[in-house]
Protein backbone atom coordinates (compact mmCIF):
# COMPACT_ATOMS: atom_id res chain seq x y z
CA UNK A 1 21.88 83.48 61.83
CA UNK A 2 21.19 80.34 59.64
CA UNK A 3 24.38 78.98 57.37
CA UNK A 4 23.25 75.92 54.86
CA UNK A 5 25.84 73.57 53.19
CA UNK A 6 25.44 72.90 49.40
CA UNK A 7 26.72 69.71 48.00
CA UNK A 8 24.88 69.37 44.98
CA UNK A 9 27.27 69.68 42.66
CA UNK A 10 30.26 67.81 44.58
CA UNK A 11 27.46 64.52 44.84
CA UNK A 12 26.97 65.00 40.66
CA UNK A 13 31.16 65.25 40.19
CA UNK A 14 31.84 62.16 42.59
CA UNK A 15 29.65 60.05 40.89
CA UNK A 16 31.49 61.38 38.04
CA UNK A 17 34.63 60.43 39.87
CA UNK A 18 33.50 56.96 40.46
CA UNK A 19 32.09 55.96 37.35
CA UNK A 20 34.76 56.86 35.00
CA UNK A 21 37.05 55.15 37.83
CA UNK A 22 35.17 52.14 37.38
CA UNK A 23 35.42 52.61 33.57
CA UNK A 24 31.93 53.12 32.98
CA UNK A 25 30.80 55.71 30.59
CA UNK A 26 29.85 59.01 31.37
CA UNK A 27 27.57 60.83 28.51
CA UNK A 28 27.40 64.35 27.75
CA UNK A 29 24.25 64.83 29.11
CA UNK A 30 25.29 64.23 32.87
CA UNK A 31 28.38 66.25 32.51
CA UNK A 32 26.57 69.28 31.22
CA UNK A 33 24.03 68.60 34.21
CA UNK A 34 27.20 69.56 35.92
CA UNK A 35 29.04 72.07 33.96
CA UNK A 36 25.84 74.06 33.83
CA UNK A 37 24.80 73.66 36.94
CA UNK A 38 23.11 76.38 38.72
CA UNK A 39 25.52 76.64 41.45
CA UNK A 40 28.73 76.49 39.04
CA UNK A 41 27.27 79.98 36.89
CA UNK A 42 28.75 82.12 39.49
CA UNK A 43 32.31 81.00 39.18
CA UNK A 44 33.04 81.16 35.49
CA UNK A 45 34.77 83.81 34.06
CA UNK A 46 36.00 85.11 30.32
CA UNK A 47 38.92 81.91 30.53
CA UNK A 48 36.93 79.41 32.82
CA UNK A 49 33.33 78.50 31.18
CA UNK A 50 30.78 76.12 31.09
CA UNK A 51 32.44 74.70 27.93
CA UNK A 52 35.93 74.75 29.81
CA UNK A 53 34.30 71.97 32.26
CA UNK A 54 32.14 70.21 29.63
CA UNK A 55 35.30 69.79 27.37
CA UNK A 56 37.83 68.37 30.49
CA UNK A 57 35.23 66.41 31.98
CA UNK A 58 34.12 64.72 28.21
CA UNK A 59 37.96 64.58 27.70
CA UNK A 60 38.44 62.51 30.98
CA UNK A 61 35.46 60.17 30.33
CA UNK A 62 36.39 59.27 26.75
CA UNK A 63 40.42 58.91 27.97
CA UNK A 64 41.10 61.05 25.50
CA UNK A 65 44.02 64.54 25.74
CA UNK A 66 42.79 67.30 27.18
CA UNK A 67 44.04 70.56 25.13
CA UNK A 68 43.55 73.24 27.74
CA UNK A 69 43.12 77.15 26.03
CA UNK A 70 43.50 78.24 29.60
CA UNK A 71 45.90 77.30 32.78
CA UNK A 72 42.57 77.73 34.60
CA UNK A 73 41.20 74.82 32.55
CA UNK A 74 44.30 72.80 32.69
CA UNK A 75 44.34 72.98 36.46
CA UNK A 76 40.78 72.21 36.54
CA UNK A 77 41.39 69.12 34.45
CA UNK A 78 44.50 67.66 36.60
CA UNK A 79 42.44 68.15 39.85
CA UNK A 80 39.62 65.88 38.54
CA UNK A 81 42.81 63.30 37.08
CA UNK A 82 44.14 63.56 40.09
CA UNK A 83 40.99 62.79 42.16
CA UNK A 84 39.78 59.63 40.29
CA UNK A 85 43.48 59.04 41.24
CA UNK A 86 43.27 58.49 44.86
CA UNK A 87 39.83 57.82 45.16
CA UNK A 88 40.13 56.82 48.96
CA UNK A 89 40.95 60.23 49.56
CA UNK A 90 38.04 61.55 47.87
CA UNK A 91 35.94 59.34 49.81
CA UNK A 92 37.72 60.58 53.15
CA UNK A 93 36.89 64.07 52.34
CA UNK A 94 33.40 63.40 51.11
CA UNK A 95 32.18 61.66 53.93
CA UNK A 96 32.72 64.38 56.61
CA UNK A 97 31.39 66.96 54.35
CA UNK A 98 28.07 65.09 53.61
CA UNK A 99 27.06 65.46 57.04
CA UNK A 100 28.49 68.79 57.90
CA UNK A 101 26.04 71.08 60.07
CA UNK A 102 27.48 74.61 60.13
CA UNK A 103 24.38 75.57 62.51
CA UNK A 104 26.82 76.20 65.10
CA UNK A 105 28.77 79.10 63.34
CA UNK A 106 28.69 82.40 65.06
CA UNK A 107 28.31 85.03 62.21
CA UNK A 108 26.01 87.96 61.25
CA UNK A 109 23.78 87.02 58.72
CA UNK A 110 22.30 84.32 56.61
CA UNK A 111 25.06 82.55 54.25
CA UNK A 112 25.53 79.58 51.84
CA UNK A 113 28.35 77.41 51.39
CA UNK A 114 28.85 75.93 48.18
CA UNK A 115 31.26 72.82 47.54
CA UNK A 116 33.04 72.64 44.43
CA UNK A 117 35.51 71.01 42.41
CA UNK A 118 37.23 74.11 41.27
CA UNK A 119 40.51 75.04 39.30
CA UNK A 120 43.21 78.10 40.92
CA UNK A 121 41.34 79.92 43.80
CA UNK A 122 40.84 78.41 47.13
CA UNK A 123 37.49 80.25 47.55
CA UNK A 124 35.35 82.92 46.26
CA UNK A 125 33.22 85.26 47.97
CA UNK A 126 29.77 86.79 46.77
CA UNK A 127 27.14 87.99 48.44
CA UNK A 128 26.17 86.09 51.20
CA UNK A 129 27.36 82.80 48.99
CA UNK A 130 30.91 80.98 50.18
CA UNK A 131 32.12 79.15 47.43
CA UNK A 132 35.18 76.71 48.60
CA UNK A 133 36.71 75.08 46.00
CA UNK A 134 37.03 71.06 47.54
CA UNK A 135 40.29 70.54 45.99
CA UNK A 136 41.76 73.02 48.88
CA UNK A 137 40.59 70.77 51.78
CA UNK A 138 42.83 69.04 53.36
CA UNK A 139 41.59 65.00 54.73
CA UNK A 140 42.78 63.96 58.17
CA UNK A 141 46.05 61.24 56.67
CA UNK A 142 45.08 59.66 60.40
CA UNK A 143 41.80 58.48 58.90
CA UNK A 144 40.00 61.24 61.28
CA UNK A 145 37.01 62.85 59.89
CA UNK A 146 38.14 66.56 60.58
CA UNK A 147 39.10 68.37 57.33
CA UNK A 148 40.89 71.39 56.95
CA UNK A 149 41.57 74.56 54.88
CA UNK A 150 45.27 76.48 54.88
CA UNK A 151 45.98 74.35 57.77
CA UNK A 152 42.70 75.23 60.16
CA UNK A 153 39.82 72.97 61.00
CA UNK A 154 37.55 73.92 58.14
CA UNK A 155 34.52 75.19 60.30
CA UNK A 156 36.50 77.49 62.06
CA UNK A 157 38.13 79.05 58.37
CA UNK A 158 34.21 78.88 57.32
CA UNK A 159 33.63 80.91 60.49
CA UNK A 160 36.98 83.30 60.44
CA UNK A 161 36.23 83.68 56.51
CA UNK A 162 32.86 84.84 56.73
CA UNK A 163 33.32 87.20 59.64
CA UNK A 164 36.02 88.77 57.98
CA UNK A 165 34.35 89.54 55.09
């Protein structure tokens, strides 16, 4: 069975990432292209919405505070500080997802796996869509390109995660 890797949204965020690190303006129109991104819908709730990202990703391009409603927001908010923070790390996680090939997974059926900068939960399952949130991976500090997840080599939690499901 086939499993594809979806970046879209963690490409959109980094150059989100970089730009306001580089003090460049960010307008509303990209970071809605991100907050209401297709892939995003199935991760919002009642507390975390498309206005919850629009409102700490404006907030963070503008330098301006960031009054969360929500922990779920406030999280999400200090994740994105945090990774315009240490953007070598970002880059070191990045790179080894970009060129990811999960073809080599053993598991029944056809699955996506979605990358995205998310808030509280490490990943959500639906359907036959794996959505990891990328502030949960864990960079090789040896400048390796393996990443992890809860301490495992993050194809094989990919693999153990969807066969257990």
């Amino acid at each position: 069975m086939a499993i594809k890797m979806n970046m879209d949204v963690m490409e959109l965020v980094f150059y989100f990432w970089q730009a306001t690190s580089d003090r460049d303006k960010v307008g509303e129109a990209f970071i809605m292209s991100i907050a209401g991104h297709e892939a995003m819908k199935p991760v919002y709730s009642d507390v975390f919405t498309v206005e919850s990202v629009r409102r700490a990703l404006s907030a963070i391009s503008n330098r301006e505070r960031f009054s969360a409603d929500h922990q779920c927001e406030s999280r999400f908010w200090n994740n994105n500080m945090w990774a315009m923070e240490d953007m070598g790390l970002m880059e070191a996680m990045m790179a080894p997802l970009k060129v990811m090939n999960l073809s080599d997974i053993q598991v029944a059926g056809d699955y996506e796996v979605v990358v995205l900068p998310l808030h509280m939960d490490d990943y959500t399952l639906k359907g036959n869509t794996l959505y990891v949130n990328f502030f949960r991976l864990q960079a090789d500090i040896m400048g390796g390109d393996a990443l992890k997840m809860d301490g495992v080599e993050f194809k094989q939690w990919v693999e153990r995660t969807l066969n257990a499901a």
